[in-house]
N, C-alpha and C. Protein backbone atom coordinates (compact mmCIF):
# COMPACT_ATOMS: atom_id res chain seq x y z
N UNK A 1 170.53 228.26 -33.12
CA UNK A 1 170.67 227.16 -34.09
C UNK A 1 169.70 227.30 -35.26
N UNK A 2 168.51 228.08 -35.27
CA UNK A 2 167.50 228.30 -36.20
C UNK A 2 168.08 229.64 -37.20
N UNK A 3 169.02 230.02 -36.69
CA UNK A 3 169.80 231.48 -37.49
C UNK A 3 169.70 230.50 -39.24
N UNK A 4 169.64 231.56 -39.81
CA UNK A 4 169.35 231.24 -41.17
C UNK A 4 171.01 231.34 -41.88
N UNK A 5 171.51 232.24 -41.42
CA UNK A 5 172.91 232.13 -41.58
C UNK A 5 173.76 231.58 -40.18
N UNK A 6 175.17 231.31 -40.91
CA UNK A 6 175.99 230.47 -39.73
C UNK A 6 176.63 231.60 -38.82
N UNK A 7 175.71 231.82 -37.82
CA UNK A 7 176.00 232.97 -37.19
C UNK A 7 176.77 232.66 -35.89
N UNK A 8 178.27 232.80 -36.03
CA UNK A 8 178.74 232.40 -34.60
C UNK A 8 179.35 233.36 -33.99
N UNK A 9 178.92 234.12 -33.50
CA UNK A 9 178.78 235.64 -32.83
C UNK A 9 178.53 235.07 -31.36
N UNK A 10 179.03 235.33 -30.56
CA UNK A 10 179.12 235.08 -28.63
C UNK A 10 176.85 235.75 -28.13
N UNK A 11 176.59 234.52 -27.91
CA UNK A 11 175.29 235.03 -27.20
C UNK A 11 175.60 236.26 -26.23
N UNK A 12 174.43 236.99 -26.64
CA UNK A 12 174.40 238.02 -25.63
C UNK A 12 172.95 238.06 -24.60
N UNK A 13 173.12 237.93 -23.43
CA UNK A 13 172.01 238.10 -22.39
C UNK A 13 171.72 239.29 -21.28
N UNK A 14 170.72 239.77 -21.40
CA UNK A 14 170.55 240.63 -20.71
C UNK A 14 168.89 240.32 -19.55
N UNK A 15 169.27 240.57 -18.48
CA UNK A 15 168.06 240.49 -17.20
C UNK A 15 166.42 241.00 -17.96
N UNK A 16 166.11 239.67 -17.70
CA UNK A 16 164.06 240.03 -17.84
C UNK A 16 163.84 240.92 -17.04
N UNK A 17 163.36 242.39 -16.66
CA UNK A 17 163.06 243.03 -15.74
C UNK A 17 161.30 242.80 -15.60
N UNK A 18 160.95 242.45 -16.15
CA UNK A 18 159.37 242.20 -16.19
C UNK A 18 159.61 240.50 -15.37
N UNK A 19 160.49 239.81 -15.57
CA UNK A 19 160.23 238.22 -14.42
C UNK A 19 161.27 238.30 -13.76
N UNK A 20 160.98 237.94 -12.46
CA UNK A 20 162.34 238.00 -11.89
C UNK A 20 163.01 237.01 -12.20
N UNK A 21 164.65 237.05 -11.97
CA UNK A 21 165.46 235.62 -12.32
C UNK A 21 165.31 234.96 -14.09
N UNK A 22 164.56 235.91 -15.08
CA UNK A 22 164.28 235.28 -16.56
C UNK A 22 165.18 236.41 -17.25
N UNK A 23 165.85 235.69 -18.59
CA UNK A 23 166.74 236.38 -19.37
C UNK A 23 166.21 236.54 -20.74
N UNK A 24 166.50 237.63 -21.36
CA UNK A 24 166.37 237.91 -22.87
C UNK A 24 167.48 237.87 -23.52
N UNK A 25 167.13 236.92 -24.52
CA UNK A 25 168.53 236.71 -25.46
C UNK A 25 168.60 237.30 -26.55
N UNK A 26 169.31 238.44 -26.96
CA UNK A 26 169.58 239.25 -28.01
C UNK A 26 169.63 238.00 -29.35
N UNK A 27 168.44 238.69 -30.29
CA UNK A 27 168.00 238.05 -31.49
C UNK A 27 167.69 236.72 -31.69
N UNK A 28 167.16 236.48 -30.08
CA UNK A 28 165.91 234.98 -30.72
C UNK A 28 164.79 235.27 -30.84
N UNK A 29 164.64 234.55 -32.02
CA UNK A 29 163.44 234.45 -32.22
C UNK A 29 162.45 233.23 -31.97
N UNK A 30 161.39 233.64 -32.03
CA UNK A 30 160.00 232.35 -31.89
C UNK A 30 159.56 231.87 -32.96
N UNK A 31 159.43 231.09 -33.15
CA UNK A 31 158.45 230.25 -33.94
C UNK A 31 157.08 229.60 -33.18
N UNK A 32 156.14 230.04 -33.80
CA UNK A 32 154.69 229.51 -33.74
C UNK A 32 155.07 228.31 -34.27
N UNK A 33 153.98 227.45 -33.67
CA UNK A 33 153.71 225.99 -34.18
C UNK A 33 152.28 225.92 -33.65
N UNK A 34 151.77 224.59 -34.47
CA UNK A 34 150.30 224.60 -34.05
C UNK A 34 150.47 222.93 -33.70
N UNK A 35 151.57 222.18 -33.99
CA UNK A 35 151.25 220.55 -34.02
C UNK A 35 152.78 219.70 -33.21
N UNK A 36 152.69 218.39 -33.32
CA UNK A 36 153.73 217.79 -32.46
C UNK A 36 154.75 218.00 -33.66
N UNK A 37 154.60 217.60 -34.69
CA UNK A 37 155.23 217.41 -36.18
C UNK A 37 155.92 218.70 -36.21
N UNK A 38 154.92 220.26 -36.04
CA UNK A 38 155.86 221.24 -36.68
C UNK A 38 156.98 221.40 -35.27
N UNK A 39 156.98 220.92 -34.15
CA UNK A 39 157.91 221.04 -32.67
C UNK A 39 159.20 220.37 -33.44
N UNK A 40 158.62 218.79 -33.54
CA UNK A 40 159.68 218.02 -33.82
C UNK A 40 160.64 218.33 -35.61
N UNK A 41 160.16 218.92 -36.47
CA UNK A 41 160.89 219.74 -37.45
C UNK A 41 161.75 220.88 -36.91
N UNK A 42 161.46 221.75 -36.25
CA UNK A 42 162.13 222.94 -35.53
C UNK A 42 163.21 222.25 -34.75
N UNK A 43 163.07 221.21 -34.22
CA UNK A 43 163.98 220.27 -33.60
C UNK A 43 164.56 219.97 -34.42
N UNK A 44 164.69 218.86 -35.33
CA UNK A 44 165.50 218.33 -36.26
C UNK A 44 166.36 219.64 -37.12
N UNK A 45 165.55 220.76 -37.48
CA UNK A 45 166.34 221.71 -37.85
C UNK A 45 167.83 222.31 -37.00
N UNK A 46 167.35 222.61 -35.77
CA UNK A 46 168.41 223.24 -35.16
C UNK A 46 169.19 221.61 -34.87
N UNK A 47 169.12 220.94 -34.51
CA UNK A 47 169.87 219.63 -34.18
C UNK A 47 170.97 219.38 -35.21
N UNK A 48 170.77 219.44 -36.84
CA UNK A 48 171.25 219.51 -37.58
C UNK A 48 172.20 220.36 -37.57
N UNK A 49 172.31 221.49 -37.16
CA UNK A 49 173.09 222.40 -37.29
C UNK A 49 174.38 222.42 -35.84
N UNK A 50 173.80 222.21 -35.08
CA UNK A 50 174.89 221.55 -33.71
C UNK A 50 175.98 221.31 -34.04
N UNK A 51 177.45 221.82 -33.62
CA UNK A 51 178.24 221.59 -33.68
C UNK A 51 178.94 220.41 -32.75
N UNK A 52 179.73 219.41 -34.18
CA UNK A 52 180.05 217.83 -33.39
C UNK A 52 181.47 217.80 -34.19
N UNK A 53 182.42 217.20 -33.68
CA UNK A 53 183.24 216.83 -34.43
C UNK A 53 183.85 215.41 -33.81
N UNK A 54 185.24 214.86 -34.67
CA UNK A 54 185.36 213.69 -33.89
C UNK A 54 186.57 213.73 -33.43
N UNK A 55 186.91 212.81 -31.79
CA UNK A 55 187.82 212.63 -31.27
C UNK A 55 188.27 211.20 -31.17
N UNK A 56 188.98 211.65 -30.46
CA UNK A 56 189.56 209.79 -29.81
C UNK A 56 188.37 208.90 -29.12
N UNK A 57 187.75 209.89 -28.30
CA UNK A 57 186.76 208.86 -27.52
C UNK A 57 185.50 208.98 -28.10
N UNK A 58 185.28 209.49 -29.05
CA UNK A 58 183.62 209.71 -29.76
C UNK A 58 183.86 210.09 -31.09
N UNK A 59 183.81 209.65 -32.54
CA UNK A 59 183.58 210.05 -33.76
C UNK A 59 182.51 211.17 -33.93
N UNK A 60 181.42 211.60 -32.74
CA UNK A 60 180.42 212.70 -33.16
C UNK A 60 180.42 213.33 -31.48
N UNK A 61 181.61 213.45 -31.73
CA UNK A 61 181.34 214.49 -30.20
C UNK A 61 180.63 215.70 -29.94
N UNK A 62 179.63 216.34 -29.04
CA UNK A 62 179.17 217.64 -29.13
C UNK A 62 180.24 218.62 -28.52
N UNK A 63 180.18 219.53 -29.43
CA UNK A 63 181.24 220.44 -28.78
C UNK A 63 180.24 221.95 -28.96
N UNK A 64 179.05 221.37 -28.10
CA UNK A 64 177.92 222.51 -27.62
C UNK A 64 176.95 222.36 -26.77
N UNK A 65 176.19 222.94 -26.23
CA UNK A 65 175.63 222.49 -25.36
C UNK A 65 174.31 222.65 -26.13
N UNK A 66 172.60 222.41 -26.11
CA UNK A 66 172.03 222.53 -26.96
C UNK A 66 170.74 223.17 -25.89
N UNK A 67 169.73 223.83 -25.99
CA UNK A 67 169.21 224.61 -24.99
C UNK A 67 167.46 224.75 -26.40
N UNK A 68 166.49 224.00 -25.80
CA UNK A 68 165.00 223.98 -26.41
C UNK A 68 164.26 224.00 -26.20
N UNK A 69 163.28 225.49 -26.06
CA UNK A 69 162.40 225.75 -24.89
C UNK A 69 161.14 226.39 -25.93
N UNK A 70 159.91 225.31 -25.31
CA UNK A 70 158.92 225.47 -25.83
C UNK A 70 157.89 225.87 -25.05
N UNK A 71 157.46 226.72 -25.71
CA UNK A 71 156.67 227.94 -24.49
C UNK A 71 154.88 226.86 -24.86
N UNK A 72 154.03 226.75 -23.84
CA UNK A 72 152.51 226.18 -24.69
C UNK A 72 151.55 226.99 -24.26
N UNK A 73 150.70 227.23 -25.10
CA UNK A 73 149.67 228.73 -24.90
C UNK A 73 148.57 227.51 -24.71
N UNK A 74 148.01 227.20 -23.77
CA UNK A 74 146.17 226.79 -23.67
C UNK A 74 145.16 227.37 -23.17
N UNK A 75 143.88 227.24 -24.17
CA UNK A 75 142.77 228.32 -23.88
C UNK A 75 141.94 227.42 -22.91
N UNK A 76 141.60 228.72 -21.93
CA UNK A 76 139.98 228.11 -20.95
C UNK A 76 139.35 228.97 -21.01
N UNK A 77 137.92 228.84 -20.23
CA UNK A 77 136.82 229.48 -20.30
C UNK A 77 136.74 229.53 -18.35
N UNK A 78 136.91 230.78 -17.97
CA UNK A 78 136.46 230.92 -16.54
C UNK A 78 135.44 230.89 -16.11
N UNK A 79 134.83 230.79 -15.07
CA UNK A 79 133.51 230.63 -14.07
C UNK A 79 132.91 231.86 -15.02
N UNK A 80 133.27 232.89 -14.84
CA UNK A 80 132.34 234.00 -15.87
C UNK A 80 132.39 233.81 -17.23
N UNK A 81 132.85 232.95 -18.02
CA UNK A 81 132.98 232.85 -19.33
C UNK A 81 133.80 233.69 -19.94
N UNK A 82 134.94 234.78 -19.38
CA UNK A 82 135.89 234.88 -19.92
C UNK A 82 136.83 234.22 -20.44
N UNK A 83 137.51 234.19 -21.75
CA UNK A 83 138.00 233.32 -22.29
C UNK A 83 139.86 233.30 -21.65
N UNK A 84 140.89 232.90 -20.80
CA UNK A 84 141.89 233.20 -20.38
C UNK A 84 142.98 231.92 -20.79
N UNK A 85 144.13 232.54 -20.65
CA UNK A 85 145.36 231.68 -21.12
C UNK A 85 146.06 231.13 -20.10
N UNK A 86 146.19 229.74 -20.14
CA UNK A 86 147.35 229.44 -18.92
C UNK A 86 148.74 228.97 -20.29
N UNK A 87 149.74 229.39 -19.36
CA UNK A 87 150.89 229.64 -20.33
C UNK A 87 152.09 228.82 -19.53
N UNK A 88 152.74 227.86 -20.02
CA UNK A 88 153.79 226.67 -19.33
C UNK A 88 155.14 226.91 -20.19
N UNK A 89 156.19 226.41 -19.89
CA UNK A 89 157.64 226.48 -20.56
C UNK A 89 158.15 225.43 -20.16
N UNK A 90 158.73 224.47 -21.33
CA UNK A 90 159.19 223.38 -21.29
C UNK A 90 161.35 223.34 -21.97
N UNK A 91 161.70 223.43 -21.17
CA UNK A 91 163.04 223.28 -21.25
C UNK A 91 163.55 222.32 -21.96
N UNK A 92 164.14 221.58 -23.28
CA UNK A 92 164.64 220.49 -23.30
C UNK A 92 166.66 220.85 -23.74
N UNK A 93 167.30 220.32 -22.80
CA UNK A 93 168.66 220.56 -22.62
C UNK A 93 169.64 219.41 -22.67
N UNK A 94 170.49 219.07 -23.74
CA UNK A 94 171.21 218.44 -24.07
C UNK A 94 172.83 218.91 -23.72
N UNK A 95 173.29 218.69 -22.78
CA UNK A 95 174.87 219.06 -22.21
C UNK A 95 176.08 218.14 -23.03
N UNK A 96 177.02 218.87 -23.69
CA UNK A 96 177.86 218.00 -23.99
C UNK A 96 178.57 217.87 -22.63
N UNK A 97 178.88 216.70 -22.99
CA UNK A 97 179.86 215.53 -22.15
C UNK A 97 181.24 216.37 -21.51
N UNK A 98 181.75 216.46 -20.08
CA UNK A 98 183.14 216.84 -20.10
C UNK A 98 183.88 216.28 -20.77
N UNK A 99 185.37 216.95 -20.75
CA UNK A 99 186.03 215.98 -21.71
C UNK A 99 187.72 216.00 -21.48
N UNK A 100 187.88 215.08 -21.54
CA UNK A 100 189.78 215.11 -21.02
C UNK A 100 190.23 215.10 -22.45
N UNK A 101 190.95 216.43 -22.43
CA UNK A 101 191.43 216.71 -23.56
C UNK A 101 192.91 215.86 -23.50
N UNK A 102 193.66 215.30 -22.50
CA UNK A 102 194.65 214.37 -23.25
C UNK A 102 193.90 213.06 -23.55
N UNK A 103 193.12 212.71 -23.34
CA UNK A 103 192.17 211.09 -23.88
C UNK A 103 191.83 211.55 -25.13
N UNK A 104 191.12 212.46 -24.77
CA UNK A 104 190.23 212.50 -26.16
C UNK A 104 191.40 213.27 -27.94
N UNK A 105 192.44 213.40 -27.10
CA UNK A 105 193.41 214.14 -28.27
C UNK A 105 192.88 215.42 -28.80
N UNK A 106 192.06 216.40 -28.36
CA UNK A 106 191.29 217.52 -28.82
C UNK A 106 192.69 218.26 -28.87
N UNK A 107 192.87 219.23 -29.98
CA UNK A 107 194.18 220.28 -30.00
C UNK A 107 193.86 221.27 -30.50
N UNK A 108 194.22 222.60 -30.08
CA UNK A 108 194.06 223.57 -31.20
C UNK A 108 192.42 224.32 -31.04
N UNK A 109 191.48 224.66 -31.72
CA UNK A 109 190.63 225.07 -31.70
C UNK A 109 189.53 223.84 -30.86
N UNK A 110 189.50 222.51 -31.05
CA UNK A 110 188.81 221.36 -30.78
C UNK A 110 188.96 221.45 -28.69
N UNK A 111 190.16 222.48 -28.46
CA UNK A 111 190.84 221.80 -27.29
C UNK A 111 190.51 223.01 -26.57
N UNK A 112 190.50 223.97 -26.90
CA UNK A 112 189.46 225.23 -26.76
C UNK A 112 187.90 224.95 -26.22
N UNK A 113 187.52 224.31 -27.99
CA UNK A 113 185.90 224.51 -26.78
C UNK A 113 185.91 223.23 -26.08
N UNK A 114 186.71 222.36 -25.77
CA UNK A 114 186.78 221.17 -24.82
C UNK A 114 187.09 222.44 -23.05
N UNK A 115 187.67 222.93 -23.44
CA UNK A 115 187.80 224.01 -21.97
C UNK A 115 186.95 224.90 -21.63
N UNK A 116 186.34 225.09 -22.64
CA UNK A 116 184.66 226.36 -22.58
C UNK A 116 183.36 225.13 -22.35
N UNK A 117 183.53 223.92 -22.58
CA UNK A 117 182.34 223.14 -21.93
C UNK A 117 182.57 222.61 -20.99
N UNK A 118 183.88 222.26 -20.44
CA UNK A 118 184.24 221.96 -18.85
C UNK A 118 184.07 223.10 -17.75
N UNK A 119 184.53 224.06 -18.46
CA UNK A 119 184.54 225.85 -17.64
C UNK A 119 182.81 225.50 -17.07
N UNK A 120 181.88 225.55 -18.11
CA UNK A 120 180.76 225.48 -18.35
C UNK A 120 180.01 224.63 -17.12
N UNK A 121 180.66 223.15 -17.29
CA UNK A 121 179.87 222.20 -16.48
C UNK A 121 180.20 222.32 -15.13
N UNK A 122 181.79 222.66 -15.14
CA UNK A 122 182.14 223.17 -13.24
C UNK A 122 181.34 223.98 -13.08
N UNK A 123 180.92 225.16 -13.41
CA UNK A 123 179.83 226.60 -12.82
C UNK A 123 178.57 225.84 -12.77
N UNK A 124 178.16 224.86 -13.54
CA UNK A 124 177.20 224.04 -13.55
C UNK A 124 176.74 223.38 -12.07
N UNK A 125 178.48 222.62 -12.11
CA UNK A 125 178.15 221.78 -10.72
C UNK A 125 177.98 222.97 -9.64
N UNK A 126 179.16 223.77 -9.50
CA UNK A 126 178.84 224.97 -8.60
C UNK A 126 177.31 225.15 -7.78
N UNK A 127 176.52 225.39 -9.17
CA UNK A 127 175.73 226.00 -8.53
C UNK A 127 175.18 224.80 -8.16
N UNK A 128 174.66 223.53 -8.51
CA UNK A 128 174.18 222.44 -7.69
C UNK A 128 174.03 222.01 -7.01
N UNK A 129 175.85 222.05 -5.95
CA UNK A 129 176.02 222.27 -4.64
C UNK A 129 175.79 223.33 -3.77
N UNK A 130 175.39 224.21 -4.48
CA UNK A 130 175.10 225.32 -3.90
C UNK A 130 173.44 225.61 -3.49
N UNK A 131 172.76 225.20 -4.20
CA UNK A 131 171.18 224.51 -4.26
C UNK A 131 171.00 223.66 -3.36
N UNK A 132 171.84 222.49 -3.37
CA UNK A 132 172.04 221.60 -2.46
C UNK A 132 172.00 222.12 -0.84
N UNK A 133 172.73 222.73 -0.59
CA UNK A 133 173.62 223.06 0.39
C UNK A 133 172.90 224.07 1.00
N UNK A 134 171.68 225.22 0.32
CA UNK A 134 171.06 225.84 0.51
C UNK A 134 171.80 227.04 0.51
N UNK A 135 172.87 227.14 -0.10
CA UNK A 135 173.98 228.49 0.46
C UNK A 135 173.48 229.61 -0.19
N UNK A 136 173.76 230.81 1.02
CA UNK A 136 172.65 232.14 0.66
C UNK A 136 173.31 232.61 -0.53
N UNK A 137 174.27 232.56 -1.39
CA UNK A 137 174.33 232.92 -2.73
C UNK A 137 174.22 231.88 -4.09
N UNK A 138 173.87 232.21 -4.95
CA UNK A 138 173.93 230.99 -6.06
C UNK A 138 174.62 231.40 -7.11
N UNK A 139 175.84 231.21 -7.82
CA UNK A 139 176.48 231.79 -8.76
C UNK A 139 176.14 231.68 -10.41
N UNK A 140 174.71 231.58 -10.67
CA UNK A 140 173.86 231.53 -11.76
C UNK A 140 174.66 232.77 -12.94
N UNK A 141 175.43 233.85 -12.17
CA UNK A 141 176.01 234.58 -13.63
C UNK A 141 177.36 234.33 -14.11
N UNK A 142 178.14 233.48 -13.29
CA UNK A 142 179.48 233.31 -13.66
C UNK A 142 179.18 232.37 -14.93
N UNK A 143 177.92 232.10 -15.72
CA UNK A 143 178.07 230.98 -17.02
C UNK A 143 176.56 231.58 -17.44
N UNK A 144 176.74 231.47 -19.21
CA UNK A 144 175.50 231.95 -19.66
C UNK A 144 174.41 230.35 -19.50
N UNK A 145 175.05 229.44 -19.61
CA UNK A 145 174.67 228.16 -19.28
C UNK A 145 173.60 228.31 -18.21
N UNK A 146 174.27 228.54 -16.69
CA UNK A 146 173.61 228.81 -15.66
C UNK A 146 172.27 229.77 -15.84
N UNK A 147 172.77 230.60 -16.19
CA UNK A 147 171.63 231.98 -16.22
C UNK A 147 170.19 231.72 -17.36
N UNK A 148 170.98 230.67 -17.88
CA UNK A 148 170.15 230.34 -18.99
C UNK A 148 168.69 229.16 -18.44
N UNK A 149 169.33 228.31 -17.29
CA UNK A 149 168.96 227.18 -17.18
C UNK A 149 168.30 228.08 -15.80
N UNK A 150 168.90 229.12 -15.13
CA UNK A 150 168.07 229.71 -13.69
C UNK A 150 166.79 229.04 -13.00
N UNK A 151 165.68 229.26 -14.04
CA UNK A 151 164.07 228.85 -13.60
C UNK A 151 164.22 227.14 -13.53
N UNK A 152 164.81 226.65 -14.33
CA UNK A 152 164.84 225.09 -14.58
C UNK A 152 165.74 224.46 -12.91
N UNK A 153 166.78 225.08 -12.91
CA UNK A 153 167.71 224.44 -11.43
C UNK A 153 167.24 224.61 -10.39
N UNK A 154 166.36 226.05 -10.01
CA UNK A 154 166.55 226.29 -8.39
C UNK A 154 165.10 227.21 -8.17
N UNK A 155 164.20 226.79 -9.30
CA UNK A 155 162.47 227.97 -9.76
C UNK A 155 161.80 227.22 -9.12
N UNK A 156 160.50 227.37 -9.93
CA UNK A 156 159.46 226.87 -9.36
C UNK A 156 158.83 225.52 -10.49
N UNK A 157 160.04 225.16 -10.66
CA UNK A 157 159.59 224.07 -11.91
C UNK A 157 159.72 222.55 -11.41
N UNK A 158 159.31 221.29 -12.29
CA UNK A 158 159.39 219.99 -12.28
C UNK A 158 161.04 220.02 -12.92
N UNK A 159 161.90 219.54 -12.87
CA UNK A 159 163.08 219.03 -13.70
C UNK A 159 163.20 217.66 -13.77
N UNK A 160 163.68 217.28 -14.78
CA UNK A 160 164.39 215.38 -14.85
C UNK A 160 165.53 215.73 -15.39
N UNK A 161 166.34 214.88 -15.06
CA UNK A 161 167.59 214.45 -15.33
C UNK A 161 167.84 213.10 -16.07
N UNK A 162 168.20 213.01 -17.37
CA UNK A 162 169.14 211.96 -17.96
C UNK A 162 170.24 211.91 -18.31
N UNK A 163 171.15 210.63 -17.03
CA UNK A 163 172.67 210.91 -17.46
C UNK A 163 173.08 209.64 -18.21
N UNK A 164 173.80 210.00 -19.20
CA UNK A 164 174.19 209.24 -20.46
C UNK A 164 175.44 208.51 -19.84
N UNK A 165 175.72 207.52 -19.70
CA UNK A 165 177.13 206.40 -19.19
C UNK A 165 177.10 205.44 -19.85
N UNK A 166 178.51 205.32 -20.40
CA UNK A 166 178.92 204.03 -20.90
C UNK A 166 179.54 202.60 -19.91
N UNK A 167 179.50 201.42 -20.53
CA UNK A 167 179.63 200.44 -19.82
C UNK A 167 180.98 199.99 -19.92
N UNK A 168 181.70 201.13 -20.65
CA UNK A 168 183.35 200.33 -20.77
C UNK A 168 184.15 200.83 -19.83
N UNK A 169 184.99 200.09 -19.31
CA UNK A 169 185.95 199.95 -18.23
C UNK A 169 186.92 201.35 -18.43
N UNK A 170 187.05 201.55 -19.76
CA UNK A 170 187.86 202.21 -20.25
C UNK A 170 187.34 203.85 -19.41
N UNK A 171 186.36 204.11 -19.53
CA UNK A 171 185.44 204.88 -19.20
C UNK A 171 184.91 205.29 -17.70
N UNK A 172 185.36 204.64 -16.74
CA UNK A 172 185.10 204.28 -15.76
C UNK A 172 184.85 205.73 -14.84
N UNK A 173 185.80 206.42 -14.73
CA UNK A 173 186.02 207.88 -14.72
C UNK A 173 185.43 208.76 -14.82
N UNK A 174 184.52 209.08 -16.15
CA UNK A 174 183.82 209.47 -16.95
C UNK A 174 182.74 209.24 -16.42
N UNK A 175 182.26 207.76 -16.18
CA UNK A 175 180.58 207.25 -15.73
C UNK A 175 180.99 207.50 -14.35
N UNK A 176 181.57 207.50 -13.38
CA UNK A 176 181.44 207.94 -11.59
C UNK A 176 181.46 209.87 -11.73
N UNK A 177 181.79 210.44 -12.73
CA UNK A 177 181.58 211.47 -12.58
C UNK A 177 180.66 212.08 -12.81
N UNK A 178 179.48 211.86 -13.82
CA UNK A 178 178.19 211.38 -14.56
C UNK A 178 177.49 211.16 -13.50
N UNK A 179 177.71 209.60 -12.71
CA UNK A 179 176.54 209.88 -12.26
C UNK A 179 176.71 210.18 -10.22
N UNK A 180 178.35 210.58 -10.35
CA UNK A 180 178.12 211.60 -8.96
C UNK A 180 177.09 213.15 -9.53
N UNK A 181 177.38 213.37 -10.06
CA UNK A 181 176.50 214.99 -10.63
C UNK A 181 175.39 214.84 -10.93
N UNK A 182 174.71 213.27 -11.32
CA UNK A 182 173.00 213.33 -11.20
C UNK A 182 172.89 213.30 -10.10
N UNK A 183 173.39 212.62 -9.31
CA UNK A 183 173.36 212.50 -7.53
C UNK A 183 173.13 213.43 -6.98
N UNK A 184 174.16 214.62 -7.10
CA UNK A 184 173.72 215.85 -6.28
C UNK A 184 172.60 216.30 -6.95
N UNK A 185 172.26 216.43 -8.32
CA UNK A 185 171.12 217.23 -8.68
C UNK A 185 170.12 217.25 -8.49
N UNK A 186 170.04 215.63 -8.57
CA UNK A 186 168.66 214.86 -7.70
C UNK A 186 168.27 215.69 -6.35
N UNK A 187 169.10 216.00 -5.12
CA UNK A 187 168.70 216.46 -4.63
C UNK A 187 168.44 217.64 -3.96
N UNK A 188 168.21 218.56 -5.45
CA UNK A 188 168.15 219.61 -5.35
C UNK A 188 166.49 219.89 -5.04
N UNK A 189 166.30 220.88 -4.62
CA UNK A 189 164.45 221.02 -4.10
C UNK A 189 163.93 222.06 -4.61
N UNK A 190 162.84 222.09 -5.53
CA UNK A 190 162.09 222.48 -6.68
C UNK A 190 160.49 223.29 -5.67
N UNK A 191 159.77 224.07 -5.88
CA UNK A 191 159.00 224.30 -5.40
C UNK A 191 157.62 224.69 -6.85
N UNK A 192 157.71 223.57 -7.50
CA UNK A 192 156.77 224.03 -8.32
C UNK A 192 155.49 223.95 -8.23
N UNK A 193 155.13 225.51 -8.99
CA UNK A 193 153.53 226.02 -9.12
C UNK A 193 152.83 225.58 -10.31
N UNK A 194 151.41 225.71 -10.20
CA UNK A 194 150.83 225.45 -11.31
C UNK A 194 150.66 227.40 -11.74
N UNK A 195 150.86 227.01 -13.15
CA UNK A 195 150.69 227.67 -14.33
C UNK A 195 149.73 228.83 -13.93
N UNK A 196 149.99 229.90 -13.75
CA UNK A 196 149.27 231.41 -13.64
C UNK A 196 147.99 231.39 -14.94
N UNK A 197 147.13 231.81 -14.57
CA UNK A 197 145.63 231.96 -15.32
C UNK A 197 145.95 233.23 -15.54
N UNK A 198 146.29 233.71 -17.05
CA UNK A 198 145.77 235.03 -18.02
C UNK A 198 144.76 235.55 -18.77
N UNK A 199 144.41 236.95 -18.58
CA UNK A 199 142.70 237.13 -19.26
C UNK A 199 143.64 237.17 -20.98
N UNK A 200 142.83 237.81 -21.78
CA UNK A 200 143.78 238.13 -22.77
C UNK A 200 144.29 239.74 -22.98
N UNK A 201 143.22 240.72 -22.09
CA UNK A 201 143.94 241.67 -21.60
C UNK A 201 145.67 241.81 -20.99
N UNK A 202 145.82 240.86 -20.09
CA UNK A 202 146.66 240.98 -19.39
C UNK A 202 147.80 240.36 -20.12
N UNK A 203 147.47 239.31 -21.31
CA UNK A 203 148.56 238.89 -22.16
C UNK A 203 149.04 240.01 -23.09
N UNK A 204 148.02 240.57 -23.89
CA UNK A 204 147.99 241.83 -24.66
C UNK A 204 149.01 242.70 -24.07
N UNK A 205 148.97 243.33 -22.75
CA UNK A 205 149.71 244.22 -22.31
C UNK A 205 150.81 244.09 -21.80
N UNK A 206 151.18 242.92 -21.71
CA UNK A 206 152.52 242.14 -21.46
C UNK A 206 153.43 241.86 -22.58
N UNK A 207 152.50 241.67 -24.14
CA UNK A 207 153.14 241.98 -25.44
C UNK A 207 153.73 242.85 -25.37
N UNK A 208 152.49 243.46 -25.14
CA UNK A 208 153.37 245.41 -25.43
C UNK A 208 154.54 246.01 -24.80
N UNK A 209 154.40 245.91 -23.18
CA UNK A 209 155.66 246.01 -22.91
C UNK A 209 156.65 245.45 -23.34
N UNK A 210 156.85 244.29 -23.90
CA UNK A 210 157.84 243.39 -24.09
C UNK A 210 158.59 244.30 -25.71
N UNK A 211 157.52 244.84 -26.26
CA UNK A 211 157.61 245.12 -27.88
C UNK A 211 158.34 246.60 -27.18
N UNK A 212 157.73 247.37 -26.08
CA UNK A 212 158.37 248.54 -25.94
C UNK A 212 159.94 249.13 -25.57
N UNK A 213 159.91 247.62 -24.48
CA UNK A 213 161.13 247.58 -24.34
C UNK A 213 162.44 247.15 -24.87
């Protein structure tokens, strides 16, 4: 969403071999920030650019899913006074809504990606129940979605969940399906660690590989 041109070319992902279970996404880039202000601009930038259009049941429907991950570098000082980095990743993930393409009247190209974000959210649920359920496989590559979200669903992380439901009758459908799928997610089981301590050696040489490969 930060592409400087309107680049709608199919993401391409390929396996972190340096983390296990982490992906590299062909031509993202980072942005440094030093403040809350320059986060929340980088936000408003790509947000802007999100693809929405309107239907029957929403005048600004997302017809994308939105994926905002902010890496935070903090400095300490160890028992020896080496100076080292602990390094955190913060996920923020906005899912468009399923969508019944005869309600919502989507046709044509609109009715398309209404079937590439349902495709999307079933592999979604998939793997949820599958987390759930403890089952010895997890189908994290059948969706770049999944593979994308890997460390966040089933790692060693904190997750929250906010599910968006409306109060109209009309809707009814929509909100039991909503919030059956926070239901299962909820109890999915997380084993998170605190944040690995880096010298700046060991960050340095972790650049490098990253630049080599």
């Amino acid at each position: 969403l930060l592409s400087a041109a309107d680049d709608v070319t199919r993401l391409r992902l390929y396996e972190d071999s340096a983390r296990k279970g982490s992906v590299i996404i062909q031509g993202l880039e980072e942005v440094q920030v030093h403040s809350k202000r320059e986060v929340y601009q980088i936000l408003e930038k790509g947000s802007a650019k999100r693809q929405t259009a309107a239907t029957l049941m929403n005048a600004h429907s997302s017809r994308s899913h939105t994926v905002f991950t902010v890496t935070v570098h903090m400095k300490e000082s160890s028992v020896e006074g080496e100076e080292v980095l602990r390094i955190g990743k913060l996920n923020l993930v906005d899912l468009a809504g399923s969508e019944n393409v005869g309600r919502s009247g989507a046709m044509d190209k609109r009715a398309r990606e209404a079937g590439n974000i349902n495709q999307s959210l079933l592999t979604l649920g998939r793997v949820i129940t599958c987390l759930v359920e403890r089952a010895p496989h997890i189908p994290y590559r059948e969706s770049k979605l999944t593979r994308l979200l890997q460390d966040s669903l089933g790692g060693r992380t904190k997750t929250s969940i906010i599910a968006t439901i409306s109060p109209a009758g009309i809707n009814l459908e929509e909100t039991l399906s909503t919030l059956d799928y926070a239901h299962r997610a909820k109890n999915i089981t997380n084993k998170p660690e605190v944040n690995q301590k880096l010298s700046k050696k060991a960050v340095l040489k972790e650049y490098t590989e990253e630049i080599e490969r």
